[in-house]
PDB file of N, CA and C in Angstrom:
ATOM      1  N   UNK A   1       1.516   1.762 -15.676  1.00  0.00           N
ATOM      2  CA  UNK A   1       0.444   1.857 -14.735  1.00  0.00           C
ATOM      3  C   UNK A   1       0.869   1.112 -13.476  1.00  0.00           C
ATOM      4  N   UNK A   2       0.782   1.604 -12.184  1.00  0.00           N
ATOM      5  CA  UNK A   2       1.129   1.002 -11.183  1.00  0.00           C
ATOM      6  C   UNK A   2      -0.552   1.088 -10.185  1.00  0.00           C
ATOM      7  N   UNK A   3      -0.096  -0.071  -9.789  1.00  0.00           N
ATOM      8  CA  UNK A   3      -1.955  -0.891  -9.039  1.00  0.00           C
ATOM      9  C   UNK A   3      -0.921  -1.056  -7.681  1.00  0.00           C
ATOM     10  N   UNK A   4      -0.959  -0.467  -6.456  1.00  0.00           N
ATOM     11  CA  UNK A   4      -0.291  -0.070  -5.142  1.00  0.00           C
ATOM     12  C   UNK A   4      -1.116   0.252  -3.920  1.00  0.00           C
ATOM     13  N   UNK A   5      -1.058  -1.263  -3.035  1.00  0.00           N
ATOM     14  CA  UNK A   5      -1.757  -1.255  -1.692  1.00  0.00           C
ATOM     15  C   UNK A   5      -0.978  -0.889  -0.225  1.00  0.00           C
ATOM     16  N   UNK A   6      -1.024  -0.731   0.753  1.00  0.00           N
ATOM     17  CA  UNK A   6      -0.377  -0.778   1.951  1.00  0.00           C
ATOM     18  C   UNK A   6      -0.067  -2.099   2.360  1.00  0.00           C
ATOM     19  N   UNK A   7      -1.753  -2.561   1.955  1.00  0.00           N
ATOM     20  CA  UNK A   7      -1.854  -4.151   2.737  1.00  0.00           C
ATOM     21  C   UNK A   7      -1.890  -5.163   1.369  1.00  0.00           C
ATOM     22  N   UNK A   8      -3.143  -5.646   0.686  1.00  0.00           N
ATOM     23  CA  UNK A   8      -3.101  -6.482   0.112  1.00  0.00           C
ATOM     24  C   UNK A   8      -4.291  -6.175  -1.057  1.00  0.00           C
ATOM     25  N   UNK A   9      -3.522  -5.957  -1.966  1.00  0.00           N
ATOM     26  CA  UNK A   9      -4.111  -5.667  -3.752  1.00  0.00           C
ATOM     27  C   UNK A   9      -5.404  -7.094  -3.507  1.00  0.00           C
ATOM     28  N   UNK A  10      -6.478  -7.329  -4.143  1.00  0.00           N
ATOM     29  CA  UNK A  10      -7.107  -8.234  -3.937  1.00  0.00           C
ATOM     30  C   UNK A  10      -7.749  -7.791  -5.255  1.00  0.00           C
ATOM     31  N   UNK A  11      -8.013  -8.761  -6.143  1.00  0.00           N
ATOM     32  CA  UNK A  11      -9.032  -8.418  -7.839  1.00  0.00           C
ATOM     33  C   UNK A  11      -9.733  -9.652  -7.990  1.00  0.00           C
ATOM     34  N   UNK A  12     -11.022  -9.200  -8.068  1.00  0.00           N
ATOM     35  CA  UNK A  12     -11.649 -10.084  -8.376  1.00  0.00           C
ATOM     36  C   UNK A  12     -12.499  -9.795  -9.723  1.00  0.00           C
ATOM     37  N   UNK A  13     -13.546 -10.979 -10.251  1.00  0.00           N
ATOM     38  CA  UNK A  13     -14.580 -10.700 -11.908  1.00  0.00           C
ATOM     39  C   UNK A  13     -15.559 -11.400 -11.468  1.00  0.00           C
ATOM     40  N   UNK A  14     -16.521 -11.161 -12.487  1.00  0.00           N
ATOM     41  CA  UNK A  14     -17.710 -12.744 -12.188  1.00  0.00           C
ATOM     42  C   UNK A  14     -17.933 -12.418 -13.918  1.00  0.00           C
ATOM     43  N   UNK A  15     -18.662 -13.307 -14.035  1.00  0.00           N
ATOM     44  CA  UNK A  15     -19.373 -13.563 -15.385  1.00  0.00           C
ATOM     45  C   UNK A  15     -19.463 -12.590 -16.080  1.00  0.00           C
ATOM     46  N   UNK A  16     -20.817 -11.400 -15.307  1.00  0.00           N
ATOM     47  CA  UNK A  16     -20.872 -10.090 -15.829  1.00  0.00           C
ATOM     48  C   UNK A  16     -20.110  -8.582 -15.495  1.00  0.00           C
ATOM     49  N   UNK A  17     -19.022  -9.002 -14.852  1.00  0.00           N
ATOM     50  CA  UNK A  17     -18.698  -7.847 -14.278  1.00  0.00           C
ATOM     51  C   UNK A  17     -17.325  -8.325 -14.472  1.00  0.00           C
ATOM     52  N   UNK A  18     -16.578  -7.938 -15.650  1.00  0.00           N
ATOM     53  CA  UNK A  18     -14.760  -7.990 -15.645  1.00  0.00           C
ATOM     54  C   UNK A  18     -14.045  -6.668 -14.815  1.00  0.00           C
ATOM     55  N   UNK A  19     -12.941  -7.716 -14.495  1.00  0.00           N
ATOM     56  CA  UNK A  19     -11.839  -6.332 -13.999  1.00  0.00           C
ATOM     57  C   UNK A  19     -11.061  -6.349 -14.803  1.00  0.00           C
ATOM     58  N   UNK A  20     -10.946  -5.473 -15.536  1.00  0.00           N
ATOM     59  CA  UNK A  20      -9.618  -5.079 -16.799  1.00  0.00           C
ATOM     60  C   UNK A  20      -8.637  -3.870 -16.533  1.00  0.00           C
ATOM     61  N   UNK A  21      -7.462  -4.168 -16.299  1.00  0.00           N
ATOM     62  CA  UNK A  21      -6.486  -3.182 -16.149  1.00  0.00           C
ATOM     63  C   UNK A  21      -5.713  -3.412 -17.357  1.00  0.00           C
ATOM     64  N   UNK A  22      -5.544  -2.469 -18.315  1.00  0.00           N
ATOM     65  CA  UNK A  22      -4.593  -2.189 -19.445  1.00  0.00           C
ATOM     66  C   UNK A  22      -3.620  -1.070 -19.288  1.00  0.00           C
ATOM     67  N   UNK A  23      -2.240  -1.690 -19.407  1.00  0.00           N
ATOM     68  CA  UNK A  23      -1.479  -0.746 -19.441  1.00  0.00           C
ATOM     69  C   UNK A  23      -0.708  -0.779 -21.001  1.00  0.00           C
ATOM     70  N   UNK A  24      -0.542   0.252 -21.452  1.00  0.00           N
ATOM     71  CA  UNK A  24       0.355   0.210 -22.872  1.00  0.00           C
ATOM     72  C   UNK A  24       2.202   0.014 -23.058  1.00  0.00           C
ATOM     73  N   UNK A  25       2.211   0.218 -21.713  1.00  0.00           N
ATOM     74  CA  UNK A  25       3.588  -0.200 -21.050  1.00  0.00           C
ATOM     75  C   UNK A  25       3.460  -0.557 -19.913  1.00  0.00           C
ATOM     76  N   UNK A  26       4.597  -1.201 -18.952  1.00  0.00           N
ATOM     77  CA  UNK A  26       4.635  -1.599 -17.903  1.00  0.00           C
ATOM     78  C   UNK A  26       3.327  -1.785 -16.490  1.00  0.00           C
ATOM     79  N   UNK A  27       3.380  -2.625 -16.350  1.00  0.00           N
ATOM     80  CA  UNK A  27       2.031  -2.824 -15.515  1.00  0.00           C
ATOM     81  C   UNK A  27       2.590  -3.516 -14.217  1.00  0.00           C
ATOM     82  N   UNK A  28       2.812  -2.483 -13.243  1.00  0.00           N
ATOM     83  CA  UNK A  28       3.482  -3.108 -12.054  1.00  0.00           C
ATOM     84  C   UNK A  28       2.774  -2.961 -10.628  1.00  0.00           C
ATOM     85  N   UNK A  29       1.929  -4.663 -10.042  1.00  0.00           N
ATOM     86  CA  UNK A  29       1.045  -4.346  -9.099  1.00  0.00           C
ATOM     87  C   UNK A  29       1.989  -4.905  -7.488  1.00  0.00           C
ATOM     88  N   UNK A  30       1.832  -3.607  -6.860  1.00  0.00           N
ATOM     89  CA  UNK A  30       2.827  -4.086  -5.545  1.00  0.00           C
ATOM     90  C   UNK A  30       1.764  -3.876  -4.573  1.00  0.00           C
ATOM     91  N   UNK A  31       1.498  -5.170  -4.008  1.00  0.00           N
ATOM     92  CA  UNK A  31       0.171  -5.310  -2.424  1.00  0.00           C
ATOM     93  C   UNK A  31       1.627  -5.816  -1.224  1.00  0.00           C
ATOM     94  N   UNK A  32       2.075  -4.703  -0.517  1.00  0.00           N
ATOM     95  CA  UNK A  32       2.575  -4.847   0.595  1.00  0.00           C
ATOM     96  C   UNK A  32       2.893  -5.837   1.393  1.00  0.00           C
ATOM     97  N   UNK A  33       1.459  -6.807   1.423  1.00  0.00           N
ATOM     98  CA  UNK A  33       1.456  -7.832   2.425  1.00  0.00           C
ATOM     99  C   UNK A  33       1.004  -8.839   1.563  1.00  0.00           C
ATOM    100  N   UNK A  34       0.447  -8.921   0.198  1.00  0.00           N
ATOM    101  CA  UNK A  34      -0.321  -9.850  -0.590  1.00  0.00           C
ATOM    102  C   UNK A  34      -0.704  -9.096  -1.773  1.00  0.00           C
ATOM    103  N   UNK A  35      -0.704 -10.123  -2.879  1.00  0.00           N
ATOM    104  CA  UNK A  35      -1.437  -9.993  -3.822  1.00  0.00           C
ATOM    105  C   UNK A  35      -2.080 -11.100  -4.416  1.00  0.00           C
ATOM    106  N   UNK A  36      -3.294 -10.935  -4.511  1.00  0.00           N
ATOM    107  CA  UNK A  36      -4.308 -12.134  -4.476  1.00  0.00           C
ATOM    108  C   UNK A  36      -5.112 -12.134  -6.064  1.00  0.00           C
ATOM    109  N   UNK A  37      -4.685 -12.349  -6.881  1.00  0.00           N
ATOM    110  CA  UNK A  37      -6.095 -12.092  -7.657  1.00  0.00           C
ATOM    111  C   UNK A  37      -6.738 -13.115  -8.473  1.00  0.00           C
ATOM    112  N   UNK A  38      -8.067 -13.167  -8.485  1.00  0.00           N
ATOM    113  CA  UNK A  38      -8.781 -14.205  -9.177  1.00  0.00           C
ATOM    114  C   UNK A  38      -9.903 -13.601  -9.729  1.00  0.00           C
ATOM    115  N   UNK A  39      -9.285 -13.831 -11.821  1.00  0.00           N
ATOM    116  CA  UNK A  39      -9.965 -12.914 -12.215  1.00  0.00           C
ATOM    117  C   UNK A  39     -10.052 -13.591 -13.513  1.00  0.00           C
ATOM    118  N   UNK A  40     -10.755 -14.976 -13.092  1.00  0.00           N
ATOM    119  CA  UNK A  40     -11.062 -15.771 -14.468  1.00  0.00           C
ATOM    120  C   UNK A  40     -12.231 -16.178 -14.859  1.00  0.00           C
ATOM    121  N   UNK A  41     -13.524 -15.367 -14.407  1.00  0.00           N
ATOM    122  CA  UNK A  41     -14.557 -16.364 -14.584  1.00  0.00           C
ATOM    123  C   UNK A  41     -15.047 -15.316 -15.497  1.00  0.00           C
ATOM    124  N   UNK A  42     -14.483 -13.925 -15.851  1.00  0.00           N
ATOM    125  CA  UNK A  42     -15.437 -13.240 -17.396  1.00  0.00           C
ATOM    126  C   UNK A  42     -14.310 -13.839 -18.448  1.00  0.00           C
ATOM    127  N   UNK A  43     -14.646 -13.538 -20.175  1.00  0.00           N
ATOM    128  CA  UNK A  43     -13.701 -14.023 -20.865  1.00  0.00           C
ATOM    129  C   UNK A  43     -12.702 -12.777 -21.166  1.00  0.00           C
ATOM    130  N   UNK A  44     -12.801 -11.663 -21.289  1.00  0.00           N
ATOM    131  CA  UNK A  44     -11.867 -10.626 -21.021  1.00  0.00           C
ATOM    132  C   UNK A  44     -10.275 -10.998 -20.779  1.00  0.00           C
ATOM    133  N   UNK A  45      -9.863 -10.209 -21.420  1.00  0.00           N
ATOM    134  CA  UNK A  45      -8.415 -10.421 -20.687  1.00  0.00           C
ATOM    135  C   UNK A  45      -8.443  -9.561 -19.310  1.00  0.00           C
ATOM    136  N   UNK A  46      -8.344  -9.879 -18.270  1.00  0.00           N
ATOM    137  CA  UNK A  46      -8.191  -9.179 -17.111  1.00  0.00           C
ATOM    138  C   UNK A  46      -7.055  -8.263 -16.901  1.00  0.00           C
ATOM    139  N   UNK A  47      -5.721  -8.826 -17.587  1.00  0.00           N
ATOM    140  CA  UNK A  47      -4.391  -8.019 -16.383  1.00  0.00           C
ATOM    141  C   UNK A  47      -3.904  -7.824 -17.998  1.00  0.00           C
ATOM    142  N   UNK A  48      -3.172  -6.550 -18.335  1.00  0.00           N
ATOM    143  CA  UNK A  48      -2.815  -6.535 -20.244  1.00  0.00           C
ATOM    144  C   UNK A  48      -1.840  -5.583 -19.961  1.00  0.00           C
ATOM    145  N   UNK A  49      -0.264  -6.065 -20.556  1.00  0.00           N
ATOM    146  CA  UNK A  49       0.449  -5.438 -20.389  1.00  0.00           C
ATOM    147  C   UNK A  49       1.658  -5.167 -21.666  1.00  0.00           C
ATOM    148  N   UNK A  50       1.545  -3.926 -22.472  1.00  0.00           N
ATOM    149  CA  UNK A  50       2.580  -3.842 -23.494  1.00  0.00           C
ATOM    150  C   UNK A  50       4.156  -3.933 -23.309  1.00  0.00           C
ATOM    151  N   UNK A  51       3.881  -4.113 -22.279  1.00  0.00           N
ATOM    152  CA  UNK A  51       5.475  -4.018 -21.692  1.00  0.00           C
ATOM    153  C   UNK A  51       5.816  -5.030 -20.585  1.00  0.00           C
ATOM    154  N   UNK A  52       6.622  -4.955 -19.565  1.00  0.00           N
ATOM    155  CA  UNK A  52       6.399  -6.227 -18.816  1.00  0.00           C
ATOM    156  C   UNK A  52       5.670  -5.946 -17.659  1.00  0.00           C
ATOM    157  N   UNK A  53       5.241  -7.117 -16.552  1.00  0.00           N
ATOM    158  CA  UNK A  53       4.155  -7.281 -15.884  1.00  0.00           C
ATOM    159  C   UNK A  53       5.163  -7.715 -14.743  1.00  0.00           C
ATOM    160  N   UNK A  54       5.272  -6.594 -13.680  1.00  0.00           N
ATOM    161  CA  UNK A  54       5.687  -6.634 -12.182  1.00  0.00           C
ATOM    162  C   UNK A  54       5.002  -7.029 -10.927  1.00  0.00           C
ATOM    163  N   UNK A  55       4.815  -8.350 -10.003  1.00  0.00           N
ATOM    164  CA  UNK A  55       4.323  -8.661  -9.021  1.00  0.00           C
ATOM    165  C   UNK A  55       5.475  -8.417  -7.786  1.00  0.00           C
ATOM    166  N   UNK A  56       4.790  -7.561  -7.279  1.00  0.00           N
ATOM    167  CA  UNK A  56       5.703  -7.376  -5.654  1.00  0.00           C
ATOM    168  C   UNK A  56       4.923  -7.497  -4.648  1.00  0.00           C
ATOM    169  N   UNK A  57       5.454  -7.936  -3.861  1.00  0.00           N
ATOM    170  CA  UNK A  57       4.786  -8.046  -2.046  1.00  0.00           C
ATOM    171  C   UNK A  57       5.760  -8.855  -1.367  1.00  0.00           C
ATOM    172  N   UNK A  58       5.790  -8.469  -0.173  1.00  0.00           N
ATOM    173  CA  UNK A  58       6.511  -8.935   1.252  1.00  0.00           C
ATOM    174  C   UNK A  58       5.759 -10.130   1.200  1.00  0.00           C
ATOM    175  N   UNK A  59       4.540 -10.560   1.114  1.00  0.00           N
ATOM    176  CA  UNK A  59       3.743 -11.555   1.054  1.00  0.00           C
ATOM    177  C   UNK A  59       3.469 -12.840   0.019  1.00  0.00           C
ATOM    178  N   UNK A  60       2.370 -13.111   0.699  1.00  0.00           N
ATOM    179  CA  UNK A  60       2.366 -14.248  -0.884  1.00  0.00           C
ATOM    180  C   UNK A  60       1.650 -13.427  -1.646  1.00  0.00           C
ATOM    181  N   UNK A  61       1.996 -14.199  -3.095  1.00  0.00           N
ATOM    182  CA  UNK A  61       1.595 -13.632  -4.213  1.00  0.00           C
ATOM    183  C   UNK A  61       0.983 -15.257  -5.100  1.00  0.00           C
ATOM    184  N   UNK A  62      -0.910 -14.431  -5.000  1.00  0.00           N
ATOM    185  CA  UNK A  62      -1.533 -15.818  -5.918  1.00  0.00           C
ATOM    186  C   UNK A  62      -2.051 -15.287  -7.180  1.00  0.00           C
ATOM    187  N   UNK A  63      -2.425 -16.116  -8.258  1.00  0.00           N
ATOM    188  CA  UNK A  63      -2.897 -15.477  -9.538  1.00  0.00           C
ATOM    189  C   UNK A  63      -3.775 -16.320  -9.959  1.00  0.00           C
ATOM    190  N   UNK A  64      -4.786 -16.198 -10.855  1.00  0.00           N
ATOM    191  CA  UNK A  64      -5.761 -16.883 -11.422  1.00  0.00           C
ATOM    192  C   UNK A  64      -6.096 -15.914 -12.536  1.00  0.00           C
ATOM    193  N   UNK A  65      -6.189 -15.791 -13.657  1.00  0.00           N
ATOM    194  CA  UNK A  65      -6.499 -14.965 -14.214  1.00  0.00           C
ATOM    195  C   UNK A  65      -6.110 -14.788 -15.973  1.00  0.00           C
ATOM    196  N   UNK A  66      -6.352 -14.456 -16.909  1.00  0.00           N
ATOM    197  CA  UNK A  66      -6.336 -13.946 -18.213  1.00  0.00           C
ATOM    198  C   UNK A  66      -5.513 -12.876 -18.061  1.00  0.00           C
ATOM    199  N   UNK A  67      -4.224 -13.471 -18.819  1.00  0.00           N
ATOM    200  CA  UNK A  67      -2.854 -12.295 -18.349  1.00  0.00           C
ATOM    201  C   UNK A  67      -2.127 -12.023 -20.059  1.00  0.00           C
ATOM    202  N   UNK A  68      -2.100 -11.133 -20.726  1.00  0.00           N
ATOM    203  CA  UNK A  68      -1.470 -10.649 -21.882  1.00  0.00           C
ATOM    204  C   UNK A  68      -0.604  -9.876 -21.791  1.00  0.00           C
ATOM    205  N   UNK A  69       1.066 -10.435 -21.820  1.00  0.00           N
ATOM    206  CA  UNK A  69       2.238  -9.314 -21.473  1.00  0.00           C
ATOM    207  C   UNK A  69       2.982  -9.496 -22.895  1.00  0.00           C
ATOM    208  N   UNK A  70       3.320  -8.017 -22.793  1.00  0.00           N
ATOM    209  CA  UNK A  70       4.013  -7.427 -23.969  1.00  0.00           C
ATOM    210  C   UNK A  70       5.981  -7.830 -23.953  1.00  0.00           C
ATOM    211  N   UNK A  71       5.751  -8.282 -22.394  1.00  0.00           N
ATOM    212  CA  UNK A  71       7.367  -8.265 -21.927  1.00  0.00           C
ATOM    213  C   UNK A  71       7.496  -9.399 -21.266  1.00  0.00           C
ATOM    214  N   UNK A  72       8.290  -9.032 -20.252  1.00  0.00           N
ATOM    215  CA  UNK A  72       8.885 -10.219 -18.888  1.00  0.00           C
ATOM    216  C   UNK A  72       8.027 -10.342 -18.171  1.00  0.00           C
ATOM    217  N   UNK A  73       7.947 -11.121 -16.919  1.00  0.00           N
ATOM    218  CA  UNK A  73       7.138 -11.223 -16.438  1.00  0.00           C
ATOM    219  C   UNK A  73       7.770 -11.572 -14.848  1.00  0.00           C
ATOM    220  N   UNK A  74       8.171 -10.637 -14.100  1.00  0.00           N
ATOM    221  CA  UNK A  74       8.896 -10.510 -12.993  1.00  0.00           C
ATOM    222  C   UNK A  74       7.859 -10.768 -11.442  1.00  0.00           C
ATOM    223  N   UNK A  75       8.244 -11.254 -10.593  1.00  0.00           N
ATOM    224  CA  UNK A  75       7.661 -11.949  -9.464  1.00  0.00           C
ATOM    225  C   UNK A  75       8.664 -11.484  -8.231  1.00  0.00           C
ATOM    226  N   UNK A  76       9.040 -10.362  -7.006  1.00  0.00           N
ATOM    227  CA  UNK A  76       9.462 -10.282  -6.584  1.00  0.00           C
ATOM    228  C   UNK A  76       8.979  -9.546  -4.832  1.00  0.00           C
ATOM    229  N   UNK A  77      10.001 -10.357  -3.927  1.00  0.00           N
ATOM    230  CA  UNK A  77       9.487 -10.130  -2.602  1.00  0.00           C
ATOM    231  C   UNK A  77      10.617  -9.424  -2.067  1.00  0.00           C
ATOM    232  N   UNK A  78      10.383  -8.386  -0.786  1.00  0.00           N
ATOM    233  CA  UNK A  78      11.488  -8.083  -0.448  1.00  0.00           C
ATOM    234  C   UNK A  78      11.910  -8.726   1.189  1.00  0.00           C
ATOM    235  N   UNK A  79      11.339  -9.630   1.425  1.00  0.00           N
ATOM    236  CA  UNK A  79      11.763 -10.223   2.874  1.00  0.00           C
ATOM    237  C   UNK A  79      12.294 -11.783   2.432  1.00  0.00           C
ATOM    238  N   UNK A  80      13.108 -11.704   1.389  1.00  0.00           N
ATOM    239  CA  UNK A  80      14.135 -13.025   0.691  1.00  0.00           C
ATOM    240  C   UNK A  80      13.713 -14.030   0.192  1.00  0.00           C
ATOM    241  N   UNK A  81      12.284 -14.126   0.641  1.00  0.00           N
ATOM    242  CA  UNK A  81      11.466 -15.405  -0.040  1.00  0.00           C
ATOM    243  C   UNK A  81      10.813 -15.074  -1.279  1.00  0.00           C
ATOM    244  N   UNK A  82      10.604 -16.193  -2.257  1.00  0.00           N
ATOM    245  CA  UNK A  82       9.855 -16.128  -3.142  1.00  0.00           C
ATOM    246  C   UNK A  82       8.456 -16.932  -2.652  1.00  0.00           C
ATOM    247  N   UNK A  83       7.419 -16.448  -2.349  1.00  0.00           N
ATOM    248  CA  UNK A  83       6.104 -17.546  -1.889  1.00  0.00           C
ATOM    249  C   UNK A  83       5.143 -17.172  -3.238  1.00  0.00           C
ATOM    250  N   UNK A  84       5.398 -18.762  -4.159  1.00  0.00           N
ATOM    251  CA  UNK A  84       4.650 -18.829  -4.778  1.00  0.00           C
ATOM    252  C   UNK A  84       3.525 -19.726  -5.136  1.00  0.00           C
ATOM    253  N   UNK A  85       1.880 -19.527  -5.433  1.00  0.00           N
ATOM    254  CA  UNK A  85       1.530 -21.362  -4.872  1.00  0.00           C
ATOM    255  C   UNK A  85       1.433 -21.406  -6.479  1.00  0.00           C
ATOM    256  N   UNK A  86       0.875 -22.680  -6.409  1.00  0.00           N
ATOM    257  CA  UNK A  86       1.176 -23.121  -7.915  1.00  0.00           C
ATOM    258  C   UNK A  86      -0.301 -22.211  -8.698  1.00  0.00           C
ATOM    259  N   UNK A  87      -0.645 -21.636  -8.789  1.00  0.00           N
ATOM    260  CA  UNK A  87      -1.820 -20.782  -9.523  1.00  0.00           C
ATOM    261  C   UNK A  87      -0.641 -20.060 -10.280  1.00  0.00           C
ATOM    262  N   UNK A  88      -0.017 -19.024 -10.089  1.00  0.00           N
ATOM    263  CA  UNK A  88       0.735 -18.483 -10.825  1.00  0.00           C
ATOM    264  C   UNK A  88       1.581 -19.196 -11.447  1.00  0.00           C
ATOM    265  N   UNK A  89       1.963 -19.665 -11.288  1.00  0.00           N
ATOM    266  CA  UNK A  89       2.817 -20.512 -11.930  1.00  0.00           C
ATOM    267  C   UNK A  89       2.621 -21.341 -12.796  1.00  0.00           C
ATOM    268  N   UNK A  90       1.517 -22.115 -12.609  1.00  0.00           N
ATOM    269  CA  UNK A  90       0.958 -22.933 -13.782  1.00  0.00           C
ATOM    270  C   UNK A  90       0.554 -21.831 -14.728  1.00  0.00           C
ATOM    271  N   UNK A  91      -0.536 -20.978 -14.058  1.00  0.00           N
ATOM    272  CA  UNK A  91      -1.169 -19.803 -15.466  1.00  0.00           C
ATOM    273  C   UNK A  91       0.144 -19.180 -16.081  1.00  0.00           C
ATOM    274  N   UNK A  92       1.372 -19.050 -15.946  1.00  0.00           N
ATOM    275  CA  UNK A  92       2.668 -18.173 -16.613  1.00  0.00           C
ATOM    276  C   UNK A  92       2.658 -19.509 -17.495  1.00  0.00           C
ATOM    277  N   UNK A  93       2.653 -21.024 -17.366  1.00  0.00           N
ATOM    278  CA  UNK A  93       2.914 -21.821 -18.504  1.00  0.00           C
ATOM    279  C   UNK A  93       1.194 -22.274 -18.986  1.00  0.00           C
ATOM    280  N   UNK A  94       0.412 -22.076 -19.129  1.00  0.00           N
ATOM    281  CA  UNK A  94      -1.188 -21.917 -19.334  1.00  0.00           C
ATOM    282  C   UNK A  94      -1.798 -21.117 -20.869  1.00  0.00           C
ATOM    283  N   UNK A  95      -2.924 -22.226 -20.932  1.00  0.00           N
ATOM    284  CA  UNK A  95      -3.213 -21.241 -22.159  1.00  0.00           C
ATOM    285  C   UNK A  95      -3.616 -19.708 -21.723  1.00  0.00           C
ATOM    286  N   UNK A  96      -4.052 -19.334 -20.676  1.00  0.00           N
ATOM    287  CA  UNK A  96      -4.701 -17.978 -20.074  1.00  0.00           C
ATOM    288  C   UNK A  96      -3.474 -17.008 -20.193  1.00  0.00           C
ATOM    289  N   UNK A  97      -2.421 -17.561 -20.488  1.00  0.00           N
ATOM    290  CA  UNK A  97      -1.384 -16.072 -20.158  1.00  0.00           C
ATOM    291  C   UNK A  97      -0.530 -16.128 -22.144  1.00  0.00           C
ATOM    292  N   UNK A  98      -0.739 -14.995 -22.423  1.00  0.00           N
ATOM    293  CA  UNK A  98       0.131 -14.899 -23.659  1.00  0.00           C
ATOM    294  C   UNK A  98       1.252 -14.040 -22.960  1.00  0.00           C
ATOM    295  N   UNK A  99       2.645 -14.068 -23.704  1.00  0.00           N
ATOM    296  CA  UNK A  99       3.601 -13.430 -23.114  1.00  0.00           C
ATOM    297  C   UNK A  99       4.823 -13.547 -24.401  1.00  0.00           C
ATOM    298  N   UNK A 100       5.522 -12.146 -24.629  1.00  0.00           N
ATOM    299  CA  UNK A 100       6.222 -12.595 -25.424  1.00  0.00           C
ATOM    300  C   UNK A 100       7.920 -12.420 -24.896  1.00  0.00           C
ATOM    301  N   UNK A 101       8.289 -12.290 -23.535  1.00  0.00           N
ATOM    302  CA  UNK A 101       9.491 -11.998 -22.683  1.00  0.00           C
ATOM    303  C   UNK A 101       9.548 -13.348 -21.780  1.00  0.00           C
ATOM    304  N   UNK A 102      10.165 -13.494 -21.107  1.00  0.00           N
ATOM    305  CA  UNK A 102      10.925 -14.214 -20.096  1.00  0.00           C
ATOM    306  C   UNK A 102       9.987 -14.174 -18.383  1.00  0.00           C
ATOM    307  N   UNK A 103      10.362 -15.022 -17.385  1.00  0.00           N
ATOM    308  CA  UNK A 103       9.879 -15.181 -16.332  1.00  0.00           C
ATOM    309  C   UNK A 103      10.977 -15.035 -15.313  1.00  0.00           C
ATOM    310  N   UNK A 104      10.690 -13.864 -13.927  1.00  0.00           N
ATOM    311  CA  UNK A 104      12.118 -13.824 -13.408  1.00  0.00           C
ATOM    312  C   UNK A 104      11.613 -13.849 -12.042  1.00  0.00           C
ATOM    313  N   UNK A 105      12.055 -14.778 -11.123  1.00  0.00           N
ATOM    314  CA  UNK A 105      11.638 -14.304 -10.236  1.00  0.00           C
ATOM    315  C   UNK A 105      12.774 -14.051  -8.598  1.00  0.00           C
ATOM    316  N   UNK A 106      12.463 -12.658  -8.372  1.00  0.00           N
ATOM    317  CA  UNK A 106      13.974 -12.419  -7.709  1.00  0.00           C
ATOM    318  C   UNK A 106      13.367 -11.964  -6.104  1.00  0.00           C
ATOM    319  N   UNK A 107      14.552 -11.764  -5.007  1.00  0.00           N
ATOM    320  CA  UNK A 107      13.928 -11.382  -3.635  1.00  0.00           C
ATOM    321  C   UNK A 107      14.728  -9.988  -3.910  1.00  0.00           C
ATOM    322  N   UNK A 108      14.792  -9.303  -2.916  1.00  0.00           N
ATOM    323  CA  UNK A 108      15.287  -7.590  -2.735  1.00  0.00           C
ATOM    324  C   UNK A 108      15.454  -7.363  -1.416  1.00  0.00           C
ATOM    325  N   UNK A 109      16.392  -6.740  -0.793  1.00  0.00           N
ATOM    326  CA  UNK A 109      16.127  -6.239   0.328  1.00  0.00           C
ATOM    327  C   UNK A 109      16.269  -5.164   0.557  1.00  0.00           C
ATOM    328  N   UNK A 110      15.381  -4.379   1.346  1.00  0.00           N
ATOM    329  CA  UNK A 110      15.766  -2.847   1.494  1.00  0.00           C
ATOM    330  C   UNK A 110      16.858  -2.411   1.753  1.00  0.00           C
TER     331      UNK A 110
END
């Protein structure tokens, strides 16, 4: 399943209203300029992936959220930087993220 913005993927939840994206394989969300998501306040798993779980953007990339990956868990920009703030990063070592692959995080250039 691929989740693909121009500008900036943005996910949000509240209490009664989850955002759940399940993919049974690969779950790869690329926001152009950003990807933002904060998607921890239902108990749901929000982001569920049987396979591994792809973050791309030219931008920063933040996370908050209930994350279940089947695989790796890849983090990549294509303008050489990695901009990561510590939300993702703590939740990849967090009780909120199960994962049974590796953490990679690489730049690309066109």
């Amino acid at each position: 399943m691929t989740l693909k913005a121009q500008d900036t993927i943005q996910i949000r939840d509240s209490l009664t209203a989850p955002f759940l994206a399940q993919a049974d394989r690969n779950l790869i969300i690329q926001g152009n300029q950003s990807i933002n998501i904060l998607a921890f306040n239902h108990p749901k798993v929000a982001l569920q992936s049987g396979g591994n779980l792809n973050l791309i953007s030219n931008g920063n990339i933040s996370g908050d959220a209930h994350f279940v990956i089947g695989g790796d868990i890849t983090v990549s920009t294509n303008n050489g930087d990695i901009s990561l703030n510590g939300s993702l990063d703590s939740s990849v070592n967090s009780y909120s993220t199960t994962r049974n692959g590796d953490r990679r995080y690489h730049s690309f250039h066109k």
